[in-house]
PDB file of N, CA and C in Angstrom:
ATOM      1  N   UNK A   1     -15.230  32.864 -38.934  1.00  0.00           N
ATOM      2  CA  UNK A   1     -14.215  31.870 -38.665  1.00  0.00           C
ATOM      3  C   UNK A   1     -14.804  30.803 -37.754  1.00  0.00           C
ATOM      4  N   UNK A   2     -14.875  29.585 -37.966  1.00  0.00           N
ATOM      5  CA  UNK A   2     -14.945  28.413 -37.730  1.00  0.00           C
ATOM      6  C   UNK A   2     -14.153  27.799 -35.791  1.00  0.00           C
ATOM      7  N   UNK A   3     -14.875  27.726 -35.312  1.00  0.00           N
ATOM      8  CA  UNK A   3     -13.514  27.139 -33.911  1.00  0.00           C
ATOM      9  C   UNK A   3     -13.724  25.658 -34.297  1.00  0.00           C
ATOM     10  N   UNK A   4     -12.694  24.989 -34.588  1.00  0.00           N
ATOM     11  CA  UNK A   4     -12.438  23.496 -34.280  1.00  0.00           C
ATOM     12  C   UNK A   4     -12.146  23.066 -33.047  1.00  0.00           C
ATOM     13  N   UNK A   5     -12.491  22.384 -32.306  1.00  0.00           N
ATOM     14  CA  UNK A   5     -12.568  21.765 -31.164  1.00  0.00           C
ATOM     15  C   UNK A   5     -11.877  20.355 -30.927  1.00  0.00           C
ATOM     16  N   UNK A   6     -10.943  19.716 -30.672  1.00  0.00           N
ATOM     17  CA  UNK A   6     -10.037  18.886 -30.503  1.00  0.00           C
ATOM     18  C   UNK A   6     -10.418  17.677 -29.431  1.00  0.00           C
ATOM     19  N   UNK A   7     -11.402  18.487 -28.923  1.00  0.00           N
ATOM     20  CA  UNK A   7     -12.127  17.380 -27.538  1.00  0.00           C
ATOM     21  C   UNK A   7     -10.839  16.861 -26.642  1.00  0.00           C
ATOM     22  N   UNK A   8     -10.412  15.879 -26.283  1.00  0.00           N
ATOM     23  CA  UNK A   8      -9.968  15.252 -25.553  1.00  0.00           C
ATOM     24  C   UNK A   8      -8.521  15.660 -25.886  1.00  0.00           C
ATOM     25  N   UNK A   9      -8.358  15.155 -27.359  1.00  0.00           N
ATOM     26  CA  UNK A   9      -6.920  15.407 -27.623  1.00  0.00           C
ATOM     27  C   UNK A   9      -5.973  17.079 -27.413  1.00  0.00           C
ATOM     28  N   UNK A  10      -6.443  17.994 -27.044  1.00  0.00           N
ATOM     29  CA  UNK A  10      -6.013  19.284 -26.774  1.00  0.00           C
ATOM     30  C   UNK A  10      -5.299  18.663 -25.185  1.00  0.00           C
ATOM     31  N   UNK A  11      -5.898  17.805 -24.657  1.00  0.00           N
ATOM     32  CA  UNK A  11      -5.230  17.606 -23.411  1.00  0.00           C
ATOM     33  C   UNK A  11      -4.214  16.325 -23.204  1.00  0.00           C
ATOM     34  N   UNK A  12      -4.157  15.772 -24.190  1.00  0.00           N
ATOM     35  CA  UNK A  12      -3.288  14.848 -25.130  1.00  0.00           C
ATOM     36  C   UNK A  12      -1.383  14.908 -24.083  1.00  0.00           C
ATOM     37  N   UNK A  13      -1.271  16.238 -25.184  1.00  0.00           N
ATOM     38  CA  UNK A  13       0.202  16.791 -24.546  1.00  0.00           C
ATOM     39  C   UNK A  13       0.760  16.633 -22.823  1.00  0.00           C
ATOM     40  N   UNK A  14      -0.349  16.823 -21.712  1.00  0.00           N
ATOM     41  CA  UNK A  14       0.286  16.231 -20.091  1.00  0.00           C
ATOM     42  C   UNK A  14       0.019  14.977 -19.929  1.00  0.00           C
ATOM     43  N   UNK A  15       0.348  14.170 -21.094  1.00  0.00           N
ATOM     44  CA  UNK A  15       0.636  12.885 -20.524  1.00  0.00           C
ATOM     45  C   UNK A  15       1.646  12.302 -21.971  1.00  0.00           C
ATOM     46  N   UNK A  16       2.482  12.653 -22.198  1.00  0.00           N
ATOM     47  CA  UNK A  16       3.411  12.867 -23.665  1.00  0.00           C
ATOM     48  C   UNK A  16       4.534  11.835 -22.522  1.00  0.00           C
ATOM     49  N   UNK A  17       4.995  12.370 -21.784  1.00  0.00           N
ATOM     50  CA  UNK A  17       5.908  11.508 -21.097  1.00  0.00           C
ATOM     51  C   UNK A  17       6.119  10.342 -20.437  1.00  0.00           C
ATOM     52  N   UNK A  18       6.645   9.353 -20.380  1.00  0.00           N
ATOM     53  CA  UNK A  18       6.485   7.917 -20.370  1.00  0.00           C
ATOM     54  C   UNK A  18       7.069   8.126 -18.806  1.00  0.00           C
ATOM     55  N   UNK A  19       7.354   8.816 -18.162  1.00  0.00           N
ATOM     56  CA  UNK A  19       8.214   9.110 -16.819  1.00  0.00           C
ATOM     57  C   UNK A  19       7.120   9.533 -16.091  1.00  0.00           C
ATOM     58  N   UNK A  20       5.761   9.988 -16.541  1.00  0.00           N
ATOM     59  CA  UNK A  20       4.819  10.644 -16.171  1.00  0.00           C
ATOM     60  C   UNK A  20       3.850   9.823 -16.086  1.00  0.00           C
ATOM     61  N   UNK A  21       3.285   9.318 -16.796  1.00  0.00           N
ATOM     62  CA  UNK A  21       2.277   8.229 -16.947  1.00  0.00           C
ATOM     63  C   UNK A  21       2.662   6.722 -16.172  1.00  0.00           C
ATOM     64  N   UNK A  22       4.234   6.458 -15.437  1.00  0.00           N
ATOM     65  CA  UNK A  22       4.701   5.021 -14.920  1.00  0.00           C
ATOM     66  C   UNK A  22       4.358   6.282 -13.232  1.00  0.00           C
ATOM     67  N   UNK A  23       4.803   7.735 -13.136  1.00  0.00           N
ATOM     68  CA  UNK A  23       4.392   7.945 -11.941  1.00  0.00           C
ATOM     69  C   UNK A  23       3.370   7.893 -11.332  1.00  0.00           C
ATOM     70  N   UNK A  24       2.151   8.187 -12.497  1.00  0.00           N
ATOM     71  CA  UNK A  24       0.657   7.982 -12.175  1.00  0.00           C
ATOM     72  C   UNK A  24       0.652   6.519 -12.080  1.00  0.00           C
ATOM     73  N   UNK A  25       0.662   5.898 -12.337  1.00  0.00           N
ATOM     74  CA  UNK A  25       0.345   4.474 -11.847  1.00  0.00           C
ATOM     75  C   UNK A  25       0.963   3.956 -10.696  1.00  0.00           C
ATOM     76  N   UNK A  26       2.130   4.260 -10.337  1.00  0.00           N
ATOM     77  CA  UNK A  26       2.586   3.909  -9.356  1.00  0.00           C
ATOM     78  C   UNK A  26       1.800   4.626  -7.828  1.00  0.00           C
ATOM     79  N   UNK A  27       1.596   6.171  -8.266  1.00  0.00           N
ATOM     80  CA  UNK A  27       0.857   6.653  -6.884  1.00  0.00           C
ATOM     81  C   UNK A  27      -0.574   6.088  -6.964  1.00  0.00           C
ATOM     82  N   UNK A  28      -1.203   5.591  -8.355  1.00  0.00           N
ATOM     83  CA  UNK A  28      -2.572   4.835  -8.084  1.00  0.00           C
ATOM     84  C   UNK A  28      -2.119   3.690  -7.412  1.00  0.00           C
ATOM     85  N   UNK A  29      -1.352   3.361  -7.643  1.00  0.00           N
ATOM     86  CA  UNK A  29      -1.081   1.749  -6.961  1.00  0.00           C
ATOM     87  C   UNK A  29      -0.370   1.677  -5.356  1.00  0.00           C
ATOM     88  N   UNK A  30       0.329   2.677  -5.207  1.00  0.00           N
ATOM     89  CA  UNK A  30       0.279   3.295  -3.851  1.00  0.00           C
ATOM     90  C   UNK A  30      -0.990   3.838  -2.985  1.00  0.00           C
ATOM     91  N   UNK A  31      -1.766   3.678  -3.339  1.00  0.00           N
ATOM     92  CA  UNK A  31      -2.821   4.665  -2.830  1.00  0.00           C
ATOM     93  C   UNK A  31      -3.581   2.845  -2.083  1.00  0.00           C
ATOM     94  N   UNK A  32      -3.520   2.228  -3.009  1.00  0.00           N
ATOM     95  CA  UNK A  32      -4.559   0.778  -3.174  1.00  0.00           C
ATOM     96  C   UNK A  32      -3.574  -0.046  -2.070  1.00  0.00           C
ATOM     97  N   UNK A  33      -2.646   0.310  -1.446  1.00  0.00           N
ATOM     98  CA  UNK A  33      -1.867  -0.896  -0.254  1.00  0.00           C
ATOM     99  C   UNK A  33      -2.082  -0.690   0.885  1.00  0.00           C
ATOM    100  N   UNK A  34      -1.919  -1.974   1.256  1.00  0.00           N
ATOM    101  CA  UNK A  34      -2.498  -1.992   2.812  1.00  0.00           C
ATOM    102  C   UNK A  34      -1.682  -2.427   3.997  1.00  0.00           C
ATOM    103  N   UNK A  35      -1.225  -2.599   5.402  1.00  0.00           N
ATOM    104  CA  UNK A  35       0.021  -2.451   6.102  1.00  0.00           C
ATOM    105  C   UNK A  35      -0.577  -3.950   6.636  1.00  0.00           C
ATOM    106  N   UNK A  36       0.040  -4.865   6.716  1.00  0.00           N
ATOM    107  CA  UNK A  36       0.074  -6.244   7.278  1.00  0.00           C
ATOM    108  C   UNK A  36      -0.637  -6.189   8.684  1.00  0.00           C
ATOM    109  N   UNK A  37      -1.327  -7.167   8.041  1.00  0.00           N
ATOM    110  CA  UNK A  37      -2.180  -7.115   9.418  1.00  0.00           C
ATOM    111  C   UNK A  37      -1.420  -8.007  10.407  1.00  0.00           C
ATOM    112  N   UNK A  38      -1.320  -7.455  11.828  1.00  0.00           N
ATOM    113  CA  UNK A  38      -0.692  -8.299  13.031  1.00  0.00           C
ATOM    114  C   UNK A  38      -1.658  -9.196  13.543  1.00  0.00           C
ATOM    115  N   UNK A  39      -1.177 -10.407  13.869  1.00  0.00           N
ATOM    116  CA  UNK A  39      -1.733 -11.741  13.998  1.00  0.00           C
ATOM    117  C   UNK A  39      -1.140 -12.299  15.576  1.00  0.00           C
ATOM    118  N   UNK A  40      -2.247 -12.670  15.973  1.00  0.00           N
ATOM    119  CA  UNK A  40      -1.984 -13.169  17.797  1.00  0.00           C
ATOM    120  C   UNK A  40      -1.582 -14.643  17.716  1.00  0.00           C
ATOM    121  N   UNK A  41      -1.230 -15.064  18.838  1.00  0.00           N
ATOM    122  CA  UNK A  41      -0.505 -16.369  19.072  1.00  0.00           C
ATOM    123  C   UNK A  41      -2.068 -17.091  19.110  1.00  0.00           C
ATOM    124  N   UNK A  42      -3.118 -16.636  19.170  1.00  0.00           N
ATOM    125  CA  UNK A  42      -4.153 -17.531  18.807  1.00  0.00           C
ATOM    126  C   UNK A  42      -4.427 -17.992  17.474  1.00  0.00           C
ATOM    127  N   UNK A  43      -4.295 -16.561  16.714  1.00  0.00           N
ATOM    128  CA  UNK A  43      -4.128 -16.620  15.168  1.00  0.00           C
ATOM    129  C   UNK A  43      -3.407 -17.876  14.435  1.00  0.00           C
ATOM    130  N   UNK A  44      -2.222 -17.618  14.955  1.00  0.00           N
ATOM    131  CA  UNK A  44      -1.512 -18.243  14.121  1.00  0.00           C
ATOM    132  C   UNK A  44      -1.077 -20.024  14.786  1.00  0.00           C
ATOM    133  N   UNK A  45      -1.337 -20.111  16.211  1.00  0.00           N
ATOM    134  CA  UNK A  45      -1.848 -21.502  16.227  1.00  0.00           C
ATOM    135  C   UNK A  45      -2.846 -22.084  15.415  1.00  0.00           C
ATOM    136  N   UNK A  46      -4.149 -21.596  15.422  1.00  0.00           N
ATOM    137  CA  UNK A  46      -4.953 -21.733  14.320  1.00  0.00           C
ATOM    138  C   UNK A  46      -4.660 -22.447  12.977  1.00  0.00           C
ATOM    139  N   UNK A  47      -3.935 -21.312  12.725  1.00  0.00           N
ATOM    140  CA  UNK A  47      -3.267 -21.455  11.384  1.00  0.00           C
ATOM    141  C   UNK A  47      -2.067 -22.559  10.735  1.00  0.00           C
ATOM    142  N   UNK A  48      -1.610 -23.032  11.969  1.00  0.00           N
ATOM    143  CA  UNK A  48      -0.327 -24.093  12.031  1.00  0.00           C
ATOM    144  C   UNK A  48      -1.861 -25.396  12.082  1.00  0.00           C
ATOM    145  N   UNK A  49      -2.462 -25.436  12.725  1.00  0.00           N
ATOM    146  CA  UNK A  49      -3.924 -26.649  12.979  1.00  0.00           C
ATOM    147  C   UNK A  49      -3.934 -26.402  11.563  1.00  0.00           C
ATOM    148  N   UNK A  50      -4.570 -25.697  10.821  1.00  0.00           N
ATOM    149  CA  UNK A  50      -5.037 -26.107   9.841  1.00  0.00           C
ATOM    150  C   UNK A  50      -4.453 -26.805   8.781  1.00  0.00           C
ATOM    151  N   UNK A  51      -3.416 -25.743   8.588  1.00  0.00           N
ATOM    152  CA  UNK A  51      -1.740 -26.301   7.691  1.00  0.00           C
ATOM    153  C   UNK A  51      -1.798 -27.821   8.160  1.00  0.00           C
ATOM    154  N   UNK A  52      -1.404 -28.476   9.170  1.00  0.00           N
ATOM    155  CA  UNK A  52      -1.091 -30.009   9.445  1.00  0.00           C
ATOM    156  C   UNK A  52      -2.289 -30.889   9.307  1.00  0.00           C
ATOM    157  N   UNK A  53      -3.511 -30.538   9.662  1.00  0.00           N
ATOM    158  CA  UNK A  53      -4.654 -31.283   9.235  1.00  0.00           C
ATOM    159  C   UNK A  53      -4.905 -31.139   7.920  1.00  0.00           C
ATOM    160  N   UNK A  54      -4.743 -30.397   7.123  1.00  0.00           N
ATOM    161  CA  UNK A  54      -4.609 -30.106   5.894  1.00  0.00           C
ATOM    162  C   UNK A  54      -3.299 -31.547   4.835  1.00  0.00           C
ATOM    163  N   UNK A  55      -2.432 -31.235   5.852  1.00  0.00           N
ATOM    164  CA  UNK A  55      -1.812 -31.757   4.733  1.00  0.00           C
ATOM    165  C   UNK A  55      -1.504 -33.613   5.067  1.00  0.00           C
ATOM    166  N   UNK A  56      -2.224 -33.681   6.269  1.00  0.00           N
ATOM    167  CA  UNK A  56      -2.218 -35.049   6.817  1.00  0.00           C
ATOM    168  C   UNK A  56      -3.706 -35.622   6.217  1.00  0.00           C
ATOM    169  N   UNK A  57      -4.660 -35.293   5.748  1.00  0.00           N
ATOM    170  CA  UNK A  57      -5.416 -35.771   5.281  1.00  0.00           C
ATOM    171  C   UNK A  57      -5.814 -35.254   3.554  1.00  0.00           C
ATOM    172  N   UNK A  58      -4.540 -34.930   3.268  1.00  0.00           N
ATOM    173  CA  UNK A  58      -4.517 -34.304   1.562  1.00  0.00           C
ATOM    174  C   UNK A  58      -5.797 -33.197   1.356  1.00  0.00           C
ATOM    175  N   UNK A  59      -6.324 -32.359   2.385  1.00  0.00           N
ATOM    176  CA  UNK A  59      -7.119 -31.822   1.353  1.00  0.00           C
ATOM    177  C   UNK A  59      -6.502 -30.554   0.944  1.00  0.00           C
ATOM    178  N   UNK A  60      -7.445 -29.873  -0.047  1.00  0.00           N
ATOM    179  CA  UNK A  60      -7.069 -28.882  -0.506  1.00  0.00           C
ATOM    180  C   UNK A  60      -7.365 -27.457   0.042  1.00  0.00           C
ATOM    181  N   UNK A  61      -6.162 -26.583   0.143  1.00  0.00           N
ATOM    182  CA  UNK A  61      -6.421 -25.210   1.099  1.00  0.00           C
ATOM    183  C   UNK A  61      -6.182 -24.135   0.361  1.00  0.00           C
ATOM    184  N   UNK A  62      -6.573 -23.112   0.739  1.00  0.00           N
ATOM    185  CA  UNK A  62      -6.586 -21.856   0.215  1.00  0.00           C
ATOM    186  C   UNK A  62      -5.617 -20.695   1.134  1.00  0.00           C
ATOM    187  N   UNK A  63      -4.628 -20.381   0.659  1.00  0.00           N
ATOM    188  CA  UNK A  63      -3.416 -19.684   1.779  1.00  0.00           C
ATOM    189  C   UNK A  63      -3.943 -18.185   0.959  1.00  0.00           C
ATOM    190  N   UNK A  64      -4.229 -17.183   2.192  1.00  0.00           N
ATOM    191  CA  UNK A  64      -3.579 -16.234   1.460  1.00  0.00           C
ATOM    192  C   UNK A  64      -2.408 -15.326   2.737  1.00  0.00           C
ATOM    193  N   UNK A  65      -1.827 -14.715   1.427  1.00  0.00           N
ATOM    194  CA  UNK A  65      -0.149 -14.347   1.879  1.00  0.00           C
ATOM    195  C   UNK A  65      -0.224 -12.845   1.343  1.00  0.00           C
ATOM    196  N   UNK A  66       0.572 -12.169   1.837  1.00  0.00           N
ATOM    197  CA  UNK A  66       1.117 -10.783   2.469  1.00  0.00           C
ATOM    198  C   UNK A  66       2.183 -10.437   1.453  1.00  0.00           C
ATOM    199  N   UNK A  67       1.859  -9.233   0.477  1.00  0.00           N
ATOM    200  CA  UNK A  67       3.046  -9.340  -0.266  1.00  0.00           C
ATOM    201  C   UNK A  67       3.631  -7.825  -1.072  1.00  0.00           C
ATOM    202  N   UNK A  68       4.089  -7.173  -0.619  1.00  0.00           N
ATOM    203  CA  UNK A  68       4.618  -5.878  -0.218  1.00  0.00           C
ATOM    204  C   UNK A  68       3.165  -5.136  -0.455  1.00  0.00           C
ATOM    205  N   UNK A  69       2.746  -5.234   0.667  1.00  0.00           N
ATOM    206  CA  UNK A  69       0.836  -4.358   0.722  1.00  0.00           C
ATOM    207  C   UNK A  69      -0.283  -4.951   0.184  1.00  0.00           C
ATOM    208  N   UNK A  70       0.004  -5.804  -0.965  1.00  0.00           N
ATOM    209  CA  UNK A  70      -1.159  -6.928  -1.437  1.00  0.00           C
ATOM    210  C   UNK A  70      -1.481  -8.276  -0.368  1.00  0.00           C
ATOM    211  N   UNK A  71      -2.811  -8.426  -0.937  1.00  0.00           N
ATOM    212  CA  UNK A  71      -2.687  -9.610  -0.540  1.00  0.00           C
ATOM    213  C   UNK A  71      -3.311 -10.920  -2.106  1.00  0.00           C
ATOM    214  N   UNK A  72      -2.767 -12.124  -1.829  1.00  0.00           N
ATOM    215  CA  UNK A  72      -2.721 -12.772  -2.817  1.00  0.00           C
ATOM    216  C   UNK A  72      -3.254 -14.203  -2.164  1.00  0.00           C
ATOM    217  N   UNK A  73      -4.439 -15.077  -3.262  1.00  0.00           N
ATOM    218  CA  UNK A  73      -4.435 -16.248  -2.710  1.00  0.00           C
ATOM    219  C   UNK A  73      -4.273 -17.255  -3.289  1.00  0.00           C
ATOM    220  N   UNK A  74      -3.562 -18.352  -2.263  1.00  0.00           N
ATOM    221  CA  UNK A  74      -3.167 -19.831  -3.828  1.00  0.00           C
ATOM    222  C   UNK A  74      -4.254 -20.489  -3.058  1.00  0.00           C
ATOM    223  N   UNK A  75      -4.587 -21.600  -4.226  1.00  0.00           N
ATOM    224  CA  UNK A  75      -4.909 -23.004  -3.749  1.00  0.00           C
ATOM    225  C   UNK A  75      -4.430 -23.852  -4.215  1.00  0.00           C
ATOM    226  N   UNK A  76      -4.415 -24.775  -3.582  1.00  0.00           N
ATOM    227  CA  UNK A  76      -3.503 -26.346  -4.039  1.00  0.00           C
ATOM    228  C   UNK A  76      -3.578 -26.845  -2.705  1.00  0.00           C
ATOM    229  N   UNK A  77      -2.677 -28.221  -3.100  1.00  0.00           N
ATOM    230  CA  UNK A  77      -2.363 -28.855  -1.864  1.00  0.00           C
ATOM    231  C   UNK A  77      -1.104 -28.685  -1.339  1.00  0.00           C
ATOM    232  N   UNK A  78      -0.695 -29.212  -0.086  1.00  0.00           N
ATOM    233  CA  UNK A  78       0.392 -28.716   1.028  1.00  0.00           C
ATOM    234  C   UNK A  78       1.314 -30.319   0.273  1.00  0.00           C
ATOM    235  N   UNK A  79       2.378 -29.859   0.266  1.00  0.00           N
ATOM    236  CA  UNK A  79       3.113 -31.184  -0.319  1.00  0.00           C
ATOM    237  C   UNK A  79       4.038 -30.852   1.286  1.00  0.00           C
ATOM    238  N   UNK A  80       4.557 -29.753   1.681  1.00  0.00           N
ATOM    239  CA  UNK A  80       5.867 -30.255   2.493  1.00  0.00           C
ATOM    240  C   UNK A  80       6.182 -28.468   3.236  1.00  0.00           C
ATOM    241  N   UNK A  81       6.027 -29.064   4.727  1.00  0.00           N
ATOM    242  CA  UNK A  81       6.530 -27.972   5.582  1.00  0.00           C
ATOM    243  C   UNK A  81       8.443 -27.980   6.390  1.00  0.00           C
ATOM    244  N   UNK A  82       8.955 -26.912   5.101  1.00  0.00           N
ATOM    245  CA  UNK A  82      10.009 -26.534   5.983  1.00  0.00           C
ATOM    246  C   UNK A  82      10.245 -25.753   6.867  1.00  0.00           C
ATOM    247  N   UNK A  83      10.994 -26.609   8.074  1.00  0.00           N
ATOM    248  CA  UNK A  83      11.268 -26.047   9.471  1.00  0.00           C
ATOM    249  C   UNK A  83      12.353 -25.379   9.432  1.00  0.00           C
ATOM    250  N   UNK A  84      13.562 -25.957   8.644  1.00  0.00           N
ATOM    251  CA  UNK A  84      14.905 -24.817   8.467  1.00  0.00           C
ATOM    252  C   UNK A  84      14.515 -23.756   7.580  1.00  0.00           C
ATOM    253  N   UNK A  85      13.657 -23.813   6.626  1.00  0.00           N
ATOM    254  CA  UNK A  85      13.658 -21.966   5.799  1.00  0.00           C
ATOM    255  C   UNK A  85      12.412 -21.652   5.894  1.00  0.00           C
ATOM    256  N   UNK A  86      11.457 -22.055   7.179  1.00  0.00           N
ATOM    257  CA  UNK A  86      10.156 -21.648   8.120  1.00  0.00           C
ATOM    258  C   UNK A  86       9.151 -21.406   6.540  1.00  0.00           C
ATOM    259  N   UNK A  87       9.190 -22.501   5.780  1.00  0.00           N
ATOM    260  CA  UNK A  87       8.277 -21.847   4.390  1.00  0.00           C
ATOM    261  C   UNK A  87       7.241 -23.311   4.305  1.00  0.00           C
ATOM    262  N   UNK A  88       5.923 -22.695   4.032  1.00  0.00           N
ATOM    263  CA  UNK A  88       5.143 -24.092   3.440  1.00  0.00           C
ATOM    264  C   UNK A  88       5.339 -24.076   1.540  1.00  0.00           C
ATOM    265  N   UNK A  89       5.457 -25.669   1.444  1.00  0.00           N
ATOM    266  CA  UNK A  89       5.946 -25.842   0.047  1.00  0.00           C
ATOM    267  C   UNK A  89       4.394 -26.492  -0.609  1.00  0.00           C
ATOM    268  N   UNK A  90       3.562 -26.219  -1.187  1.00  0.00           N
ATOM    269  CA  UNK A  90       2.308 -26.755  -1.987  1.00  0.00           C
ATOM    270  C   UNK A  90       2.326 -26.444  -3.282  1.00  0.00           C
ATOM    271  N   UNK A  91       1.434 -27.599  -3.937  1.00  0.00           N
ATOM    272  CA  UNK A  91       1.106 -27.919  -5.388  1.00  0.00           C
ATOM    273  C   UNK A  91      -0.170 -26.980  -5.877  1.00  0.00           C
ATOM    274  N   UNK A  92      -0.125 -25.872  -6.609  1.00  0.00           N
ATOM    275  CA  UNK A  92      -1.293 -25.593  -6.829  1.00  0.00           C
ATOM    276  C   UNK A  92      -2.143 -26.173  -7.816  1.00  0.00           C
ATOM    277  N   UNK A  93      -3.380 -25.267  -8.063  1.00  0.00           N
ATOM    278  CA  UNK A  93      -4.146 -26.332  -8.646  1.00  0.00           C
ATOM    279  C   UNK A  93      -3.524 -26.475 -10.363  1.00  0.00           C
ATOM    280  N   UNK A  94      -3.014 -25.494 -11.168  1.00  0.00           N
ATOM    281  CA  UNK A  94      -2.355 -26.212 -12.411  1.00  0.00           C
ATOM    282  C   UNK A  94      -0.861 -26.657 -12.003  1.00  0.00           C
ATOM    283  N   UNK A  95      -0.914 -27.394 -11.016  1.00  0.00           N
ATOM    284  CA  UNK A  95       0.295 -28.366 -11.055  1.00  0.00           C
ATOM    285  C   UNK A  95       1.684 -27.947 -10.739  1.00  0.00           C
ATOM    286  N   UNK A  96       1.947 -26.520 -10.908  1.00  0.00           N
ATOM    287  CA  UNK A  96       3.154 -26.054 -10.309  1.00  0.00           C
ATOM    288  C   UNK A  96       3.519 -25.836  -8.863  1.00  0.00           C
ATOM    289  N   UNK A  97       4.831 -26.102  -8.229  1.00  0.00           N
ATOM    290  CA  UNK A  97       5.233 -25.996  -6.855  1.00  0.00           C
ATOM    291  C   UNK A  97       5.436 -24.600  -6.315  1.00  0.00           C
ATOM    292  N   UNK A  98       4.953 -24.256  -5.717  1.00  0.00           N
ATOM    293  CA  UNK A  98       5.337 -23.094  -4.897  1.00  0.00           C
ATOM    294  C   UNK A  98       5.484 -23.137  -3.682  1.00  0.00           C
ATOM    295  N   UNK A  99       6.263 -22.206  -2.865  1.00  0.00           N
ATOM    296  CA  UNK A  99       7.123 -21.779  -1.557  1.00  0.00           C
ATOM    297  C   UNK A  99       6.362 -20.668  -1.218  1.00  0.00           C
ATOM    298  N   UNK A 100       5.933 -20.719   0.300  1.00  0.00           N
ATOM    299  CA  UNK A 100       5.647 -19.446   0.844  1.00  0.00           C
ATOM    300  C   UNK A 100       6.004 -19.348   2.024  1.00  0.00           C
ATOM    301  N   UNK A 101       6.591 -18.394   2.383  1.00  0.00           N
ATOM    302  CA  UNK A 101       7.119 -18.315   3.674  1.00  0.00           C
ATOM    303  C   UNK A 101       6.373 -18.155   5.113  1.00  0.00           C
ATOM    304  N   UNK A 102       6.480 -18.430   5.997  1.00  0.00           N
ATOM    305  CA  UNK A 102       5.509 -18.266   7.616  1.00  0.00           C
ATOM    306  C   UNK A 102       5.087 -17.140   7.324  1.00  0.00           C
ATOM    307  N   UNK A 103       6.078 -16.459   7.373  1.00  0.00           N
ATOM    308  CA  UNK A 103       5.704 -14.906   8.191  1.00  0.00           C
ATOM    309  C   UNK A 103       4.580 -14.346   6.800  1.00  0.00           C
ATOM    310  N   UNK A 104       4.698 -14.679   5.447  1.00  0.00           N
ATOM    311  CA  UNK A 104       3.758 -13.724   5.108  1.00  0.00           C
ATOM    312  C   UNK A 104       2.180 -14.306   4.747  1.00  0.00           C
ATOM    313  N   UNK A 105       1.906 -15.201   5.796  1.00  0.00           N
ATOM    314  CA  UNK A 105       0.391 -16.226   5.452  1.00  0.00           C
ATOM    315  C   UNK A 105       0.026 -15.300   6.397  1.00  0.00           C
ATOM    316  N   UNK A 106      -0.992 -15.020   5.679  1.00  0.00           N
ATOM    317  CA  UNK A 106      -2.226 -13.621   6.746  1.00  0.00           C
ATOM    318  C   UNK A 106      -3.102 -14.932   7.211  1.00  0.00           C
ATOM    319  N   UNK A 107      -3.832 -15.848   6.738  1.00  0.00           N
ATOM    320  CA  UNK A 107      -4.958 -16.930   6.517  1.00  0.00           C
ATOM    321  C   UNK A 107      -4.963 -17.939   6.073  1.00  0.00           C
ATOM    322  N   UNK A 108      -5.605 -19.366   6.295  1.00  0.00           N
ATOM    323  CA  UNK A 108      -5.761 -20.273   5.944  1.00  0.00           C
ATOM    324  C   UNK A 108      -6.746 -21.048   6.092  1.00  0.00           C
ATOM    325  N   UNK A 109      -7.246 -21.175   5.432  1.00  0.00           N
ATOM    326  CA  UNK A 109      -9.072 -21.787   4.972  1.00  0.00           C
ATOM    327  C   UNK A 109      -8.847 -23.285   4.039  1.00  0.00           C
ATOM    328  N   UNK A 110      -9.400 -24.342   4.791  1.00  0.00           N
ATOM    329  CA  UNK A 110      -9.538 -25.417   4.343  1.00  0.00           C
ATOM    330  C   UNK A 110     -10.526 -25.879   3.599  1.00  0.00           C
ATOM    331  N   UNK A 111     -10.079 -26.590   2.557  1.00  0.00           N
ATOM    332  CA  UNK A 111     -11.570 -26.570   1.413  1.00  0.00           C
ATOM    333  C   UNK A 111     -11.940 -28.456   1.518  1.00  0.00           C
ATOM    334  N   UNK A 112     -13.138 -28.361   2.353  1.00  0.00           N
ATOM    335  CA  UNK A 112     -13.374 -29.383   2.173  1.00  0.00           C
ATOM    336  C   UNK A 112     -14.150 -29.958   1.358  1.00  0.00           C
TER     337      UNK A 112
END
């Protein structure tokens, strides 16, 4: 008698469930986050300098922002800082507007 061997697919069946395979990804993707880094009143003066020289002489900056454990970076330019909903408003580079709020800019690097 012959053994057939199935290789991989014999182990096929513990991952049959779609409830099972969204949990594995989620604890891989839990595993990969990181806790906001705290930023000093030196920091983030810094960071207000750059934002206004930035957007007083149009160049283009690179924000990155804080975003439930990721971090993410735009570039574009600074079109407009609101003081009532504490958010910088910039053009990125394909042309769409986006909002980001104070509190979640980890950095800001000016591209000259």
């Amino acid at each position: 008698m012959r053994i057939r061997d199935r290789g991989k697919l014999k182990f096929m069946p513990a991952h049959f469930m779609p409830e099972h395979r969204a949990l594995l990804r989620e604890l891989a993707r839990d595993e990969l986050r990181q806790p906001k880094p705290l930023l000093d009143e030196y920091e983030i003066h810094e960071m207000e300098n750059r934002i206004c020289y930035a957007m007083e002489f149009t160049y283009p900056v690179k924000i990155t922002k804080w975003d439930d454990g990721f971090t993410y970076e735009e570039k574009g330019h600074i079109h407009y800082l609101d003081p009532i909903r504490k958010e910088v408003r910039m053009v990125v580079e394909d042309g769409c507007a986006v909002s980001i709020a104070f509190g979640d800019i980890v950095a800001v690097e000016v591209i000259e």
